[in-house]
Protein backbone atom coordinates (compact mmCIF):
# COMPACT_ATOMS: atom_id res chain seq x y z
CA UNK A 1 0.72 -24.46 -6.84
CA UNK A 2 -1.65 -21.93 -5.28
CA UNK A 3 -3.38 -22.29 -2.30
CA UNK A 4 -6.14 -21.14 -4.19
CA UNK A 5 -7.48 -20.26 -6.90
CA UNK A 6 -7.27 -16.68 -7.95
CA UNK A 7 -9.58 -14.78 -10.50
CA UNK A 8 -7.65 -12.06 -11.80
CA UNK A 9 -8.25 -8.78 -13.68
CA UNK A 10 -5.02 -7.81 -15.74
CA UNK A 11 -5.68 -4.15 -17.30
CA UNK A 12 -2.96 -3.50 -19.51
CA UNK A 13 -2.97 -1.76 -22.72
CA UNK A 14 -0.21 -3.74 -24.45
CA UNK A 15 -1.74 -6.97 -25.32
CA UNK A 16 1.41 -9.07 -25.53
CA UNK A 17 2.37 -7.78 -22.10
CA UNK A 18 -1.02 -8.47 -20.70
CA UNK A 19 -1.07 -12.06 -22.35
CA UNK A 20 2.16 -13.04 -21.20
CA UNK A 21 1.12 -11.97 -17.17
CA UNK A 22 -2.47 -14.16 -17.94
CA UNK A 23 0.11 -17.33 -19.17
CA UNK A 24 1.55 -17.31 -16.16
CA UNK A 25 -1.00 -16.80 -13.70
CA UNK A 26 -3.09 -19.70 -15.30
CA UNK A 27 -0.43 -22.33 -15.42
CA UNK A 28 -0.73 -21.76 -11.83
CA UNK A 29 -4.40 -22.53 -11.60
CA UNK A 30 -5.99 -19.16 -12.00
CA UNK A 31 -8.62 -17.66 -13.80
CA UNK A 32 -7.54 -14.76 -15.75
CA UNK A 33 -9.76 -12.04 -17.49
CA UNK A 34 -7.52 -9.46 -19.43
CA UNK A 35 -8.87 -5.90 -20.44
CA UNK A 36 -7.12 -3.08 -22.37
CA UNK A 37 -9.20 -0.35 -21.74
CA UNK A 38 -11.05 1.68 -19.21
CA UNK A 39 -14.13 1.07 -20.62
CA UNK A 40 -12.98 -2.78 -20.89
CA UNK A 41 -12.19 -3.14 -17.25
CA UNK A 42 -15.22 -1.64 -16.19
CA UNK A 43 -17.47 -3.90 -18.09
CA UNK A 44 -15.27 -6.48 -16.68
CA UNK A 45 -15.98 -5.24 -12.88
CA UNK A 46 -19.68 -5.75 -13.51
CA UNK A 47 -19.97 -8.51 -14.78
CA UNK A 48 -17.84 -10.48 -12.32
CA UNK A 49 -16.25 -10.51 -9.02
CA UNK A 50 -12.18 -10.60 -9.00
CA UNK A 51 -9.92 -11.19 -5.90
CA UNK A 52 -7.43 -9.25 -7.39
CA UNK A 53 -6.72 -6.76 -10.36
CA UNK A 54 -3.01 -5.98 -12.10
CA UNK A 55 -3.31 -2.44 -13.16
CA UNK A 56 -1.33 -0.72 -15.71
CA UNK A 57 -0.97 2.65 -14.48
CA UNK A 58 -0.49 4.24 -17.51
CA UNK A 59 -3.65 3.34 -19.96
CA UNK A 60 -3.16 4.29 -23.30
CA UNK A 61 -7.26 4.81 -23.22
CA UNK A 62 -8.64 5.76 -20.19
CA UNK A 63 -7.53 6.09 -16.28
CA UNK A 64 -6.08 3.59 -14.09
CA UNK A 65 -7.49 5.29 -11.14
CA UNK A 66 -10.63 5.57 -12.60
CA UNK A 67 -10.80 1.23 -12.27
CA UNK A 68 -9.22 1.28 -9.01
CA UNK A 69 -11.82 3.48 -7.65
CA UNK A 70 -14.87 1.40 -9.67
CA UNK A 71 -13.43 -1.47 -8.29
CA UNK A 72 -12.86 -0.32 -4.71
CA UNK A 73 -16.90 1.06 -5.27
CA UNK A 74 -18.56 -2.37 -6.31
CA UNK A 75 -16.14 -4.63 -4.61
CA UNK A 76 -14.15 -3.32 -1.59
CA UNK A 77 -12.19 -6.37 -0.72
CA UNK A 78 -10.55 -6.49 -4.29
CA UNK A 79 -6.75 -5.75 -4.22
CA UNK A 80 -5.14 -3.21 -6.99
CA UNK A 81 -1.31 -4.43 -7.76
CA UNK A 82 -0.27 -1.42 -9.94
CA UNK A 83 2.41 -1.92 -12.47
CA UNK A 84 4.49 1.16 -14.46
CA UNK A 85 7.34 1.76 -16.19
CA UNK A 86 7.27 5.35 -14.97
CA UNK A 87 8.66 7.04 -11.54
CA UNK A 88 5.37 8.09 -11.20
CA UNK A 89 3.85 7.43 -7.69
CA UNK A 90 7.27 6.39 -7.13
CA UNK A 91 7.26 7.84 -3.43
CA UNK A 92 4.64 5.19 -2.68
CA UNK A 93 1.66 7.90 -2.84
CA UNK A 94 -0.47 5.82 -4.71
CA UNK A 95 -1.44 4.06 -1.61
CA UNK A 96 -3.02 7.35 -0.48
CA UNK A 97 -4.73 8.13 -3.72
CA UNK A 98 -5.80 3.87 -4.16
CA UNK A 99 -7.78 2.62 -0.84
CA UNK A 100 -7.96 -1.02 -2.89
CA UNK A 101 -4.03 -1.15 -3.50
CA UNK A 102 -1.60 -3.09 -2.16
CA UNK A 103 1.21 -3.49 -4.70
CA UNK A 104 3.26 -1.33 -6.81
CA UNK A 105 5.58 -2.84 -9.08
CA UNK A 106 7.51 -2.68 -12.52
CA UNK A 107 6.18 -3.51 -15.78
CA UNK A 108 9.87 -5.53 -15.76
CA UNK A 109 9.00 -7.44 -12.98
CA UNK A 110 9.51 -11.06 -13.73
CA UNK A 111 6.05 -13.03 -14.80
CA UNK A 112 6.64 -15.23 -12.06
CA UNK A 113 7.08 -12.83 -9.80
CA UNK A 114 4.24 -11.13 -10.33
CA UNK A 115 2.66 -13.75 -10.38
CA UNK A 116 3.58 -14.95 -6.57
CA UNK A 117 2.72 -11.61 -5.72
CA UNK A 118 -0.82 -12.14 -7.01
CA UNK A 119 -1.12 -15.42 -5.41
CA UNK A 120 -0.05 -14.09 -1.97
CA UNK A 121 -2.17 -10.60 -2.26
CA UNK A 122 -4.92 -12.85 -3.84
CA UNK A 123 -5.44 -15.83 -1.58
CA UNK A 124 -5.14 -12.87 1.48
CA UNK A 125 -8.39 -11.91 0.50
């Protein structure tokens, strides 16, 4: 169980992908918002405050730096865990290009992995 309670932003343009993460992260206790799009996400970001955000790096609308950089704008102290299934940013650059980030991971990363990552990066806030 969490130490607490995490409200979560998944962006992630497959919806079964994105579904599956939210399953997990709520049987934990959290509160999970899922967005597909840019536009989605941003709506998301102002309307509510998230501790942390799971960001597909490759949107099949819109740019995942794009919601990295809203977020980092209207709320600084929410984390970015970035997720591909590309080599891109591979060489851990996206830390320089993402003030907000603190994660970069696989799209095959384990559910409950990720999850435990967002509870740790989450709760740190």
């Amino acid at each position: 169980m969490p130490n607490k309670v995490t409200n979560t932003l998944i962006v992630e343009s497959d919806p079964n992908l994105g579904e599956l993460w939210a399953r997990h992260l709520r049987r934990q206790g959290g509160t999970v918002r899922l967005a597909q799009t840019q536009s989605e996400a941003i709506l998301a970001l102002q309307a509510e405050s998230f501790d942390i955000i799971v960001l597909d790096l490759i949107l099949s609308d819109g740019s995942a730096l794009a919601v990295a950089d809203f977020a980092s704008f209207r709320s600084p102290d929410t984390r970015v865990i970035f997720v591909t299934d590309t080599t891109f940013f591979s060489d851990g650059s996206i830390f320089a290009h993402s003030a907000n980030a603190c994660a970069y991971v696989q799209t095959d990363t384990l559910p409950e992995d990720l999850a435990a990552i967002v509870e740790h990066y989450g709760s740190a806030r």
